[in-house]
PDB file of N, CA and C in Angstrom:
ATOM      1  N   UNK A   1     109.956 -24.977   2.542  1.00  0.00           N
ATOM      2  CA  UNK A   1     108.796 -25.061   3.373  1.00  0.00           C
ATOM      3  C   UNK A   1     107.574 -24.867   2.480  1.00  0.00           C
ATOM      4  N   UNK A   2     106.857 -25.574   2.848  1.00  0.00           N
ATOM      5  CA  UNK A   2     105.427 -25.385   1.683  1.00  0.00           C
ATOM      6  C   UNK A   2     104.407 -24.757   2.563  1.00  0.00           C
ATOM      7  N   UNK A   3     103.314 -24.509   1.612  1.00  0.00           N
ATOM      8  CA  UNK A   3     102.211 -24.077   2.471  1.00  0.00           C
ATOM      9  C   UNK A   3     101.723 -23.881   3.573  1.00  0.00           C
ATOM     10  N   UNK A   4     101.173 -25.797   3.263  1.00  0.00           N
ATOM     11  CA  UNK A   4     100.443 -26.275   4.365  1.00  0.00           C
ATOM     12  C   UNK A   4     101.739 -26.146   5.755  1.00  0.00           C
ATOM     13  N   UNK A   5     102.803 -26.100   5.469  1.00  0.00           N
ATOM     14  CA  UNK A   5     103.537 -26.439   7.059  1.00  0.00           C
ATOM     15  C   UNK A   5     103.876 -25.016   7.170  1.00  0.00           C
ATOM     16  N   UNK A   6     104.154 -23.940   6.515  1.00  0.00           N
ATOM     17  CA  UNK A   6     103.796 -22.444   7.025  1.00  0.00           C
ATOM     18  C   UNK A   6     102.580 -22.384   7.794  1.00  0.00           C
ATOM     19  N   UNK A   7     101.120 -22.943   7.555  1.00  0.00           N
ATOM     20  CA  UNK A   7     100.552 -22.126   8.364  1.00  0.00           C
ATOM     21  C   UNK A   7     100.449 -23.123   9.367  1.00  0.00           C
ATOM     22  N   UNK A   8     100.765 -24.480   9.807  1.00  0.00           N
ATOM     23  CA  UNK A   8     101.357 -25.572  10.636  1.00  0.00           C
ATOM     24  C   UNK A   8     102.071 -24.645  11.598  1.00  0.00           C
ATOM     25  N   UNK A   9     103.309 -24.000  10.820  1.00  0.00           N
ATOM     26  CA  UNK A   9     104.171 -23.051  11.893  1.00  0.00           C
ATOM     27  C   UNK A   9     103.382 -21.842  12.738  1.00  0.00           C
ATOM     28  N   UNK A  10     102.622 -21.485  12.099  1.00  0.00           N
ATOM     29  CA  UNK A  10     101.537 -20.165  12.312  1.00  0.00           C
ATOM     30  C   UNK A  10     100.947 -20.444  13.792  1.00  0.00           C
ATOM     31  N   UNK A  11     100.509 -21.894  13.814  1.00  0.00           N
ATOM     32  CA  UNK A  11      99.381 -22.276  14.368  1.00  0.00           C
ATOM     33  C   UNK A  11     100.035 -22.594  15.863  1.00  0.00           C
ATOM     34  N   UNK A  12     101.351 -23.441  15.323  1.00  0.00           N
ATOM     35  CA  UNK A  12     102.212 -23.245  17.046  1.00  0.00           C
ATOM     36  C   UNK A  12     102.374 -22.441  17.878  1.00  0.00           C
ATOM     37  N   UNK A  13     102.151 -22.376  19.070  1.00  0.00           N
ATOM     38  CA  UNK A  13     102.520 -21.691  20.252  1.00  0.00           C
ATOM     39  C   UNK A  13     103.561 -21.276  20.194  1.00  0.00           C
ATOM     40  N   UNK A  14     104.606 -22.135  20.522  1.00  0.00           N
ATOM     41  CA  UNK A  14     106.167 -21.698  20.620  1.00  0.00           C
ATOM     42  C   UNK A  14     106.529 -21.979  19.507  1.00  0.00           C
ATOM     43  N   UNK A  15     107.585 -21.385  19.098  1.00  0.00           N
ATOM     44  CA  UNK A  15     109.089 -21.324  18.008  1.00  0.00           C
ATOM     45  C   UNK A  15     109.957 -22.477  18.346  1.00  0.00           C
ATOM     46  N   UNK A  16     110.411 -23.007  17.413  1.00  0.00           N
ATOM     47  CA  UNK A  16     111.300 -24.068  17.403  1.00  0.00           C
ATOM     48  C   UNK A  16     112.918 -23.048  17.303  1.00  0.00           C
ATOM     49  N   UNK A  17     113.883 -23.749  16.797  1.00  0.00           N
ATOM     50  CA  UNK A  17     115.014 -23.105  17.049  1.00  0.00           C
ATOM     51  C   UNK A  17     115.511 -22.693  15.235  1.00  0.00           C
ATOM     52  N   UNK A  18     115.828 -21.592  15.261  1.00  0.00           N
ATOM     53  CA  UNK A  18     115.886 -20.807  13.833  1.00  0.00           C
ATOM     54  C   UNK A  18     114.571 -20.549  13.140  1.00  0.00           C
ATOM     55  N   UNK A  19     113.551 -20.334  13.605  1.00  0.00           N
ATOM     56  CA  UNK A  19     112.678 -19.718  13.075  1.00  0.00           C
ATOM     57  C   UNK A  19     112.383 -18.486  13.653  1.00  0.00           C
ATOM     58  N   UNK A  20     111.957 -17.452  12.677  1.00  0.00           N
ATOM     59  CA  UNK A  20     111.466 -16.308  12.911  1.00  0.00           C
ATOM     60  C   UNK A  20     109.856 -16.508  13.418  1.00  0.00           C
ATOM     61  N   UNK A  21     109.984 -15.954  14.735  1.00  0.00           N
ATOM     62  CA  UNK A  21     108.321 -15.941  15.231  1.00  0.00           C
ATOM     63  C   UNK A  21     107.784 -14.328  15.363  1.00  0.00           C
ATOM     64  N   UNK A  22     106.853 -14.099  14.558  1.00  0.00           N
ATOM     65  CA  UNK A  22     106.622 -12.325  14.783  1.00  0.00           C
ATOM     66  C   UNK A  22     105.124 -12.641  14.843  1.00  0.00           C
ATOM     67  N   UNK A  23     104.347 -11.804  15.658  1.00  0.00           N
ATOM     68  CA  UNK A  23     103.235 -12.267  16.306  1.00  0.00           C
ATOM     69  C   UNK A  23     102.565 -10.955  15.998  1.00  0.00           C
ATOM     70  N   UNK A  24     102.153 -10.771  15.070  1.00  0.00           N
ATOM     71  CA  UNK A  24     100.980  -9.529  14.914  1.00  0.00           C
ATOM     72  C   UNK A  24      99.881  -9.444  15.965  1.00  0.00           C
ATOM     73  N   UNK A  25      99.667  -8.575  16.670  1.00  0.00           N
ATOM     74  CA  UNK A  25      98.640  -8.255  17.277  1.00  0.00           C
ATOM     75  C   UNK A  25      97.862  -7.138  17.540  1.00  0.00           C
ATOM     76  N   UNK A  26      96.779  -7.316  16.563  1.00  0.00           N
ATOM     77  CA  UNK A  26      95.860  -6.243  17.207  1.00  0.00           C
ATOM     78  C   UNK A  26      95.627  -5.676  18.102  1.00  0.00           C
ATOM     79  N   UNK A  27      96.106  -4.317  18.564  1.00  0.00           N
ATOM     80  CA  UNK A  27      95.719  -3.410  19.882  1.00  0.00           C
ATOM     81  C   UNK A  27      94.765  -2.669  19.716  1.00  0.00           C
ATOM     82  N   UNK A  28      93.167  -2.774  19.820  1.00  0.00           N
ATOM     83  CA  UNK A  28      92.026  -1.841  19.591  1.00  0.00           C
ATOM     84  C   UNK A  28      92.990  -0.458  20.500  1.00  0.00           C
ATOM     85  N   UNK A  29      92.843   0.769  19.928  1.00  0.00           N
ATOM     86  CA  UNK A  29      93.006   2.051  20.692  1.00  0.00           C
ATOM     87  C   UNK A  29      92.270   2.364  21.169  1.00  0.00           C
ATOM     88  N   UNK A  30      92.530   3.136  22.275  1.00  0.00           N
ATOM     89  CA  UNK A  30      91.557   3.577  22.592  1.00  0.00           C
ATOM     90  C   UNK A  30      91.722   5.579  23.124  1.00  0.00           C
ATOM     91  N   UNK A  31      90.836   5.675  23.542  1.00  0.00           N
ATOM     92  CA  UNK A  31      91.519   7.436  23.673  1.00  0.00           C
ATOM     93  C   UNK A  31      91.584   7.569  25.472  1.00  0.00           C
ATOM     94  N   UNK A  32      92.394   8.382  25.682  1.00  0.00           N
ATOM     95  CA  UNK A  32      92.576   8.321  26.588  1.00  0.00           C
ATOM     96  C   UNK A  32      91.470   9.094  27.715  1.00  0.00           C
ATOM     97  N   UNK A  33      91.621   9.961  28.966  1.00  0.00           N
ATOM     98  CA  UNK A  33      90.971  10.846  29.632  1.00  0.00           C
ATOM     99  C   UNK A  33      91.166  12.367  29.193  1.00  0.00           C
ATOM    100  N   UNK A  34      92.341  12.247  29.258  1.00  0.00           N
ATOM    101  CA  UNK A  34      92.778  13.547  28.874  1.00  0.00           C
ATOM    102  C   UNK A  34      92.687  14.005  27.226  1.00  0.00           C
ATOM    103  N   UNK A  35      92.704  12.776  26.329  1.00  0.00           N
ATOM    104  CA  UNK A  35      92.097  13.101  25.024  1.00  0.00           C
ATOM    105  C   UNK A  35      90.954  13.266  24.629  1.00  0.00           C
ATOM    106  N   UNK A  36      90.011  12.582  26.003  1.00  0.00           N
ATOM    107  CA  UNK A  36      88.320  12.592  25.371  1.00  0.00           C
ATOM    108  C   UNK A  36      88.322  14.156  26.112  1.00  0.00           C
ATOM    109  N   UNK A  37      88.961  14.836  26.989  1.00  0.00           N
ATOM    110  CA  UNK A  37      88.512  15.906  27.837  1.00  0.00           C
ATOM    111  C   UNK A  37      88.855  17.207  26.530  1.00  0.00           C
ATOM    112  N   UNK A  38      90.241  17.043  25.857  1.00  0.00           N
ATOM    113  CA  UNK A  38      90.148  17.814  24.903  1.00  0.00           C
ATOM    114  C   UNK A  38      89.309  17.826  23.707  1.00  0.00           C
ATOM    115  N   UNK A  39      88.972  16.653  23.210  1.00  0.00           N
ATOM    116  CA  UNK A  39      88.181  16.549  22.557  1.00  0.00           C
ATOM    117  C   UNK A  39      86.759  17.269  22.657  1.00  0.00           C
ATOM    118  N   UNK A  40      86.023  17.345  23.714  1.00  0.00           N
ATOM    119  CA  UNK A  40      85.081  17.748  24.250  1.00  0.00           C
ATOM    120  C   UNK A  40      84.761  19.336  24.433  1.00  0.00           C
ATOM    121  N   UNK A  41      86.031  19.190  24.862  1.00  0.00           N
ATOM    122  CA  UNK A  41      86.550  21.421  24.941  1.00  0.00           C
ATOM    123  C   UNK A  41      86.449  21.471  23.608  1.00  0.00           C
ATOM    124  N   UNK A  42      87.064  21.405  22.958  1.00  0.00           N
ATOM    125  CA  UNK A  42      87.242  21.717  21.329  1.00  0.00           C
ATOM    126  C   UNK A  42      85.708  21.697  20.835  1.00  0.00           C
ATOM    127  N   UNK A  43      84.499  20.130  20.989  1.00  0.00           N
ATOM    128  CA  UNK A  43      83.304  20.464  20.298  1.00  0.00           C
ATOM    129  C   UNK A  43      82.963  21.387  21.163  1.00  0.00           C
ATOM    130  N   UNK A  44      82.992  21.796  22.194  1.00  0.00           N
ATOM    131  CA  UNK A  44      82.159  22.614  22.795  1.00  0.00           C
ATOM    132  C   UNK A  44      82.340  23.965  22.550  1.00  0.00           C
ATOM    133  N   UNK A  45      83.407  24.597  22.061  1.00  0.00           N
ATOM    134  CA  UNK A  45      84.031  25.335  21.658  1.00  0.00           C
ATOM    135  C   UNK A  45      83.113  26.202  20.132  1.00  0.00           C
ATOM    136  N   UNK A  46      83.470  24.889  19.183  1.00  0.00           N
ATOM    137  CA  UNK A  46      82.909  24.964  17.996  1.00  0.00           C
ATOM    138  C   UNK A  46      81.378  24.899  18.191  1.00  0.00           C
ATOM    139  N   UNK A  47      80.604  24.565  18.863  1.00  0.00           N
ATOM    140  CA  UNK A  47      79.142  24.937  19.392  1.00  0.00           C
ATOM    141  C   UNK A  47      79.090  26.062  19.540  1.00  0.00           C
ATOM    142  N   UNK A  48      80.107  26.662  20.526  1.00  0.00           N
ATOM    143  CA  UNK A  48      79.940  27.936  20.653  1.00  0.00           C
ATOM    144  C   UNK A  48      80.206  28.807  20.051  1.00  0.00           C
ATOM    145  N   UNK A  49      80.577  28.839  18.641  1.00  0.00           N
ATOM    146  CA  UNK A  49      81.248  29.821  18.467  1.00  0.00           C
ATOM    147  C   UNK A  49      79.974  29.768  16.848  1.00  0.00           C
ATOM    148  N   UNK A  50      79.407  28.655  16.638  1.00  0.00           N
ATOM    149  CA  UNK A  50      78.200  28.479  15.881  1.00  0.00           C
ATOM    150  C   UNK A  50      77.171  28.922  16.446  1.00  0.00           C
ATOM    151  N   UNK A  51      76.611  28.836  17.562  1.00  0.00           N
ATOM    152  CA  UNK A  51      75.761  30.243  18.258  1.00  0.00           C
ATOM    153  C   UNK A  51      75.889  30.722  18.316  1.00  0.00           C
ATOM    154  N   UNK A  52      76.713  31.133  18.368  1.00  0.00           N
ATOM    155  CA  UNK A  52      77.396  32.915  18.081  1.00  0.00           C
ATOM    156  C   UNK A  52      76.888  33.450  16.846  1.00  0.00           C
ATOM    157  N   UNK A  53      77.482  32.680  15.866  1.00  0.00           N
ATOM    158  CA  UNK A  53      77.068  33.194  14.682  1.00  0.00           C
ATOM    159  C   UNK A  53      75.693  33.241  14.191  1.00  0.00           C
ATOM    160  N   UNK A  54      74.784  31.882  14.598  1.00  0.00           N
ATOM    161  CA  UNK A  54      73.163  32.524  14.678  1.00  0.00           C
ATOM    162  C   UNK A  54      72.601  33.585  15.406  1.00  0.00           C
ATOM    163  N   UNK A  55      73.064  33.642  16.146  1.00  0.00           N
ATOM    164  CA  UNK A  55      72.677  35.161  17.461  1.00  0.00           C
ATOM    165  C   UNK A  55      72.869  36.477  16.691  1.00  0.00           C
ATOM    166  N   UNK A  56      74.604  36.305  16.041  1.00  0.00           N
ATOM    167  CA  UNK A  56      74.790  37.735  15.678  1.00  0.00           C
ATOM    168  C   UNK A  56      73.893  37.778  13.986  1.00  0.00           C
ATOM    169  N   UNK A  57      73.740  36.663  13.092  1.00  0.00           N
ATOM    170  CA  UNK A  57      72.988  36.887  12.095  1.00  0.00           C
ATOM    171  C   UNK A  57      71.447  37.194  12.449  1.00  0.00           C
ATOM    172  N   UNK A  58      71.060  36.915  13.315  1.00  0.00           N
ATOM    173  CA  UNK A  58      69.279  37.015  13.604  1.00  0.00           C
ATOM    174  C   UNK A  58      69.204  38.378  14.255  1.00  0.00           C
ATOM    175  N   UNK A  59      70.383  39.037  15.405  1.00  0.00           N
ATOM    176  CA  UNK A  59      70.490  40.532  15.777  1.00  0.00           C
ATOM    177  C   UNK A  59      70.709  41.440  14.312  1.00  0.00           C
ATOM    178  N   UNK A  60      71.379  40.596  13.715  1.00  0.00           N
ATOM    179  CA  UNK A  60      72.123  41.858  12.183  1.00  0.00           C
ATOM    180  C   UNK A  60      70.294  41.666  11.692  1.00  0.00           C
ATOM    181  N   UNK A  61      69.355  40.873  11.776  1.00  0.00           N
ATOM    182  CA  UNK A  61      68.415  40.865  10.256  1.00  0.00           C
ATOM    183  C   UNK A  61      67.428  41.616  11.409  1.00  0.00           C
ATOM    184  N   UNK A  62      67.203  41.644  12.993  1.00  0.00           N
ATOM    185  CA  UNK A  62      66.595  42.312  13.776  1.00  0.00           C
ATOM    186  C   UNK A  62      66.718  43.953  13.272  1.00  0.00           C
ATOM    187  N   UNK A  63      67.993  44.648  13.252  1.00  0.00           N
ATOM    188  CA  UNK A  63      68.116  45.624  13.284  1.00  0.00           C
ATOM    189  C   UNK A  63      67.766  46.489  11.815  1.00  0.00           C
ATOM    190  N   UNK A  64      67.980  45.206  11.015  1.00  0.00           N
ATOM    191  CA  UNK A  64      67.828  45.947   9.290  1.00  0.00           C
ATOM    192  C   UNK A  64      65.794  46.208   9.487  1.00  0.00           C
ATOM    193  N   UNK A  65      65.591  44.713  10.132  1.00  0.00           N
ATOM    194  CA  UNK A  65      63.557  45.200  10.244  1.00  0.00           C
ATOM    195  C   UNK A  65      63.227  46.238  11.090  1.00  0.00           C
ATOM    196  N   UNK A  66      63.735  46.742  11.962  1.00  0.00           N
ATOM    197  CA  UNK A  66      63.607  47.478  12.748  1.00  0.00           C
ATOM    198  C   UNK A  66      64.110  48.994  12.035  1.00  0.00           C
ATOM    199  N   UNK A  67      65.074  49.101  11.638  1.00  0.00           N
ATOM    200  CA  UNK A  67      65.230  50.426  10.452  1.00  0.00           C
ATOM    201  C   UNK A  67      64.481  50.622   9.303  1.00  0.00           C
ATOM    202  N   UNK A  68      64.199  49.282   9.257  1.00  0.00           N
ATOM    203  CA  UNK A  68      62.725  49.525   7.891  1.00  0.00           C
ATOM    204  C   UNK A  68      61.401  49.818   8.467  1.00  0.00           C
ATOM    205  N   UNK A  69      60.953  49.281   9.699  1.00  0.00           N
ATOM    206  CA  UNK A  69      59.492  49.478   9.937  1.00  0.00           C
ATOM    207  C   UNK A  69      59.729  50.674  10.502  1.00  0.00           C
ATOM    208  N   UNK A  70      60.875  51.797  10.649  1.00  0.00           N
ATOM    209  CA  UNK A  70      60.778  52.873  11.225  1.00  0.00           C
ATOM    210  C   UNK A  70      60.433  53.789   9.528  1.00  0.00           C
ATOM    211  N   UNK A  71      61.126  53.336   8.851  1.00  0.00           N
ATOM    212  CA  UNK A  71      61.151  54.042   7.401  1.00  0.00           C
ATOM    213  C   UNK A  71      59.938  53.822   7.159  1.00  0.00           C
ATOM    214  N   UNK A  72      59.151  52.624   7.318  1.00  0.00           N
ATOM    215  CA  UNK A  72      57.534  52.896   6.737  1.00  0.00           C
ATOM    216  C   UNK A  72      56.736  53.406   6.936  1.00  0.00           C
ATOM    217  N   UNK A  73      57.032  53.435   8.945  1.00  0.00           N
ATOM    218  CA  UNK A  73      55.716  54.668   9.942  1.00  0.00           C
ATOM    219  C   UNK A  73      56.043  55.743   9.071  1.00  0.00           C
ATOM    220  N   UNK A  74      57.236  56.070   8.858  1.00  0.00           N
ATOM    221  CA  UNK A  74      57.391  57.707   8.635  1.00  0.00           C
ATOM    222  C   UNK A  74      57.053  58.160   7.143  1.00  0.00           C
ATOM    223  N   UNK A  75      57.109  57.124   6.558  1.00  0.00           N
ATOM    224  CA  UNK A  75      56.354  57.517   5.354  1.00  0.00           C
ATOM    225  C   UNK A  75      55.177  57.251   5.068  1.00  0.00           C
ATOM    226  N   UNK A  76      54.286  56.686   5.999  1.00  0.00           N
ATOM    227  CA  UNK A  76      53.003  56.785   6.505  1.00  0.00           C
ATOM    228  C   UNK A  76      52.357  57.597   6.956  1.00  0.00           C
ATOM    229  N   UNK A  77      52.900  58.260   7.913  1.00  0.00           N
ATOM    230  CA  UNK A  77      52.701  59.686   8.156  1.00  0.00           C
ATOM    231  C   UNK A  77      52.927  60.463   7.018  1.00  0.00           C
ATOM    232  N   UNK A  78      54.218  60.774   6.656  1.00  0.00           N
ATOM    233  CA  UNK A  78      54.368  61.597   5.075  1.00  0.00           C
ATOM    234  C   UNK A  78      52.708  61.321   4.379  1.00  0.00           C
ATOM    235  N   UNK A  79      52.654  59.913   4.365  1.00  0.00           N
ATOM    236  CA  UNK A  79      51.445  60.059   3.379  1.00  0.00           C
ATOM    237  C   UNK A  79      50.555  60.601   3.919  1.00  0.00           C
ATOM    238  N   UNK A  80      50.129  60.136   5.040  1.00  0.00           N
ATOM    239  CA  UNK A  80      48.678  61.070   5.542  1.00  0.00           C
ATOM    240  C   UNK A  80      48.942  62.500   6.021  1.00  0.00           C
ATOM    241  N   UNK A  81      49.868  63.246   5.663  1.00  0.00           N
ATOM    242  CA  UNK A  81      49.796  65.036   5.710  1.00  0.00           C
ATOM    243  C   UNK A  81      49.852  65.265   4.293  1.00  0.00           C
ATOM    244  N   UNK A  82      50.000  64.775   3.479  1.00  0.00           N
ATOM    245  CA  UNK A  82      49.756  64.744   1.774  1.00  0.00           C
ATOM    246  C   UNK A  82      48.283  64.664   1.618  1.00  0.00           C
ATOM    247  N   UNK A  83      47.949  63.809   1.848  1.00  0.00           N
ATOM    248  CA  UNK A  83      46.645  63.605   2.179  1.00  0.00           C
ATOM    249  C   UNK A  83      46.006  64.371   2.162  1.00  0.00           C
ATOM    250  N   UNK A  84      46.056  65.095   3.549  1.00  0.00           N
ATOM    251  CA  UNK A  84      45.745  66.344   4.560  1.00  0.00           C
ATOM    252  C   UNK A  84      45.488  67.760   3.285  1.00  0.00           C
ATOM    253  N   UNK A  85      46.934  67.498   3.113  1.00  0.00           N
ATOM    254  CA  UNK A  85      47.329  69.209   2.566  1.00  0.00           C
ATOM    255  C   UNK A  85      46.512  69.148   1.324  1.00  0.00           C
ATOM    256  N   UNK A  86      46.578  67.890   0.388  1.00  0.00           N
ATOM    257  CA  UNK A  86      45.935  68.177  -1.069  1.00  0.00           C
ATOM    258  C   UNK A  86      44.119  67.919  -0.660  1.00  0.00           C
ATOM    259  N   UNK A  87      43.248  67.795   0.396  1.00  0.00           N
ATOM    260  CA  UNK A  87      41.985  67.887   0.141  1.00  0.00           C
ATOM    261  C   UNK A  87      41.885  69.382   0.435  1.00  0.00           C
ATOM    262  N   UNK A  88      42.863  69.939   1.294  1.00  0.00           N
ATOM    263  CA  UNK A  88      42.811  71.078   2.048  1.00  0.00           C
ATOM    264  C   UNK A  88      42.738  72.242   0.706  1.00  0.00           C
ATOM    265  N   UNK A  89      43.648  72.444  -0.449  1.00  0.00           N
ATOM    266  CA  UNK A  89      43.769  72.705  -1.125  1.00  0.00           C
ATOM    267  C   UNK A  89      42.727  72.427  -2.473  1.00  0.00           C
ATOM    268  N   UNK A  90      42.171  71.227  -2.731  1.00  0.00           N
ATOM    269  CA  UNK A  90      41.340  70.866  -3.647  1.00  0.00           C
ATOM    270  C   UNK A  90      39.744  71.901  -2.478  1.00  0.00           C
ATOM    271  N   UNK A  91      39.427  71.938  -1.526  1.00  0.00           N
ATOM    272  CA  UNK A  91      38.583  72.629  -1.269  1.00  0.00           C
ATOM    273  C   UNK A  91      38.632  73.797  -0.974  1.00  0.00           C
ATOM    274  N   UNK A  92      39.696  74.434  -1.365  1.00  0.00           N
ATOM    275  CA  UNK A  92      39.208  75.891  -1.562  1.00  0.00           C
ATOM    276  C   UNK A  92      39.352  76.077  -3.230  1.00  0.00           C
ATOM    277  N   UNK A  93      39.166  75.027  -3.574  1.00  0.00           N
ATOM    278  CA  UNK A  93      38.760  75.399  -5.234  1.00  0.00           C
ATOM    279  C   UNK A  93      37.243  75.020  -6.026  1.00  0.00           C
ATOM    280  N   UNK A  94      36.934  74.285  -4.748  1.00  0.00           N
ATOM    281  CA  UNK A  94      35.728  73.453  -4.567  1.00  0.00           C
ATOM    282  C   UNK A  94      34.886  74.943  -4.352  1.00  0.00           C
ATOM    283  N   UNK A  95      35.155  75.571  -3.359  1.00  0.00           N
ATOM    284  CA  UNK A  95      34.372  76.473  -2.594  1.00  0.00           C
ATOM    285  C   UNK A  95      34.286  77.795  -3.582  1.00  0.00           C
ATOM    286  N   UNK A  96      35.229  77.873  -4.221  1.00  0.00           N
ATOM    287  CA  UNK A  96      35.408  78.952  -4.936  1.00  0.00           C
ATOM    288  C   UNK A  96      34.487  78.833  -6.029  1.00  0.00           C
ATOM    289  N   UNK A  97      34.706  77.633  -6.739  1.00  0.00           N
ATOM    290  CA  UNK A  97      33.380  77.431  -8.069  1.00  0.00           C
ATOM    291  C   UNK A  97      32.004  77.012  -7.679  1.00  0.00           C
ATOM    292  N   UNK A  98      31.911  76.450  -6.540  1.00  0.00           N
ATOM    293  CA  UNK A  98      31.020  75.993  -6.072  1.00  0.00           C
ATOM    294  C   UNK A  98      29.773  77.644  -6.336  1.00  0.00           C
ATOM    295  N   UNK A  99      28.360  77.304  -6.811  1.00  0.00           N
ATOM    296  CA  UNK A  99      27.051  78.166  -7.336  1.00  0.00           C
ATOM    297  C   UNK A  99      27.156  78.664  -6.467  1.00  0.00           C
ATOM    298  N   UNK A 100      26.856  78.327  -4.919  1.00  0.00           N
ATOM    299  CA  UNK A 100      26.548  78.757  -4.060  1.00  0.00           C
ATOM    300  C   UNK A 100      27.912  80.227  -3.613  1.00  0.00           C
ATOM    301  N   UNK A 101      29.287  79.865  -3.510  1.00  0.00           N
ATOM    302  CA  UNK A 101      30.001  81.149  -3.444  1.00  0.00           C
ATOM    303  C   UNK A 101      29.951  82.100  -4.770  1.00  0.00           C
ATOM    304  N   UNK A 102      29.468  81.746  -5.881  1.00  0.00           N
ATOM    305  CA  UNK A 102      28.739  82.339  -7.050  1.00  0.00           C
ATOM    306  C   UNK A 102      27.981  83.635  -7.197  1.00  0.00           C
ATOM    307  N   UNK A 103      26.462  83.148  -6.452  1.00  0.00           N
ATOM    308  CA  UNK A 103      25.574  84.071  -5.978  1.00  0.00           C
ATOM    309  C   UNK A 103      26.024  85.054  -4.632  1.00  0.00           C
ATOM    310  N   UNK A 104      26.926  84.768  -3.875  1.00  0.00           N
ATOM    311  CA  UNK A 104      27.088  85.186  -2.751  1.00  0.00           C
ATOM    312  C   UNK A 104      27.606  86.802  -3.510  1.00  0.00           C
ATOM    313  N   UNK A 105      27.304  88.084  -2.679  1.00  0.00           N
ATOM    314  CA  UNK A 105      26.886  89.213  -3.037  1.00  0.00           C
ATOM    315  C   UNK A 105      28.242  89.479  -2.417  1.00  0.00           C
ATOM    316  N   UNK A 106      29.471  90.835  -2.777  1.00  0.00           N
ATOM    317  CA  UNK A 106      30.374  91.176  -2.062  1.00  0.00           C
ATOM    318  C   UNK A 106      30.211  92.706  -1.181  1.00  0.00           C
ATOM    319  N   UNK A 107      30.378  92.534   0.188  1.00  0.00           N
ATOM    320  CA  UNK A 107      29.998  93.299   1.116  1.00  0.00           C
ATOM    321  C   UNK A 107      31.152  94.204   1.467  1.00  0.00           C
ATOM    322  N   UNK A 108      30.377  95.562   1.534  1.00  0.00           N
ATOM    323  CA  UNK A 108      31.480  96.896   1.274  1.00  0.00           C
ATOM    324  C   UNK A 108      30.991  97.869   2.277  1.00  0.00           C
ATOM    325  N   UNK A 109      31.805  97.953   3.453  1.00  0.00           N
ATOM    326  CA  UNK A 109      31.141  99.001   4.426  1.00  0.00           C
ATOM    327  C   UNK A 109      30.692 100.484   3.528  1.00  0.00           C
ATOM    328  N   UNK A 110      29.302 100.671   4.181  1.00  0.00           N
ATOM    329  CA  UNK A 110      28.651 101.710   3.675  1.00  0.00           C
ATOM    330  C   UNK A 110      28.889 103.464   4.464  1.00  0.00           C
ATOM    331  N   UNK A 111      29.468 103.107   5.566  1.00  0.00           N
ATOM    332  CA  UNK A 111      29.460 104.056   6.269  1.00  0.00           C
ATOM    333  C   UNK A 111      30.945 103.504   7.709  1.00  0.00           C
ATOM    334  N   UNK A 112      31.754 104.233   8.194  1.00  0.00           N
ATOM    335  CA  UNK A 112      32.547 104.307   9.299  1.00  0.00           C
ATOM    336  C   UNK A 112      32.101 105.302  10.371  1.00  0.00           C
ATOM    337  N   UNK A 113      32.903 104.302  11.669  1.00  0.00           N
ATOM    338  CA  UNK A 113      32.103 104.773  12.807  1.00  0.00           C
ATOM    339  C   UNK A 113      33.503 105.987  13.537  1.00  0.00           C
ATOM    340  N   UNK A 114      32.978 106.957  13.739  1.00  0.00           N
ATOM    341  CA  UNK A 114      33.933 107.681  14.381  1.00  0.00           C
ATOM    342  C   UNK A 114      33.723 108.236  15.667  1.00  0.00           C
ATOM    343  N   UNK A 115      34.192 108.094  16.780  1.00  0.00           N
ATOM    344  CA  UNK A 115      34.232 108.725  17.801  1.00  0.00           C
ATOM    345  C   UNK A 115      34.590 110.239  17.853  1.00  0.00           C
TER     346      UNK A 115
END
């Protein structure tokens, strides 16, 4: 059999007698109801379980800012009683050299009162 009358045979409808007729045919697939329904559970699934994980990473970085801006008030405060305590301290050294507590005269009862 040559070529040209192979695809001669191809091209016939019916089979003659002793020939092999095998008929390839393309079946597009398709998915079914019940496969697109699992399919669907499953992405929806994996959606969910990826919000999840942004929710719990943005609560985890919530709570680390929230333990830090508590650590800064409080060492904000720390700073301003530092503050406090060292002018408190620098002025009674102020007051002490200062001319004016200098000249100041020291006062010594001269006399007690007795009933």
């Amino acid at each position: 059999m040559t070529y040209s009358s192979s695809l001669a045979v191809s091209r016939q409808r019916y089979a003659r007698r002793n020939q092999n007729v095998v008929s390839f045919r393309t079946r597009e697939r398709t998915l079914g109801p019940i496969s697109n329904t699992i399919i669907l559970v499953v992405l929806a699934c994996l959606l969910g379980l990826l919000y999840l994980t942004q929710v719990t990473k943005t609560n985890t970085y919530g709570d680390t800012m929230f333990a830090l801006q508590q650590q800064q008030t409080q060492l904000e405060t720390q700073h301003q009683n530092l503050e406090v305590a060292s002018a408190q301290l620098q002025s009674l050294n102020r007051v002490q050299n200062s001319p004016v507590a200098k000249n100041l005269v020291a006062v010594t009862p001269s006399a007690t009162l007795t009933n």
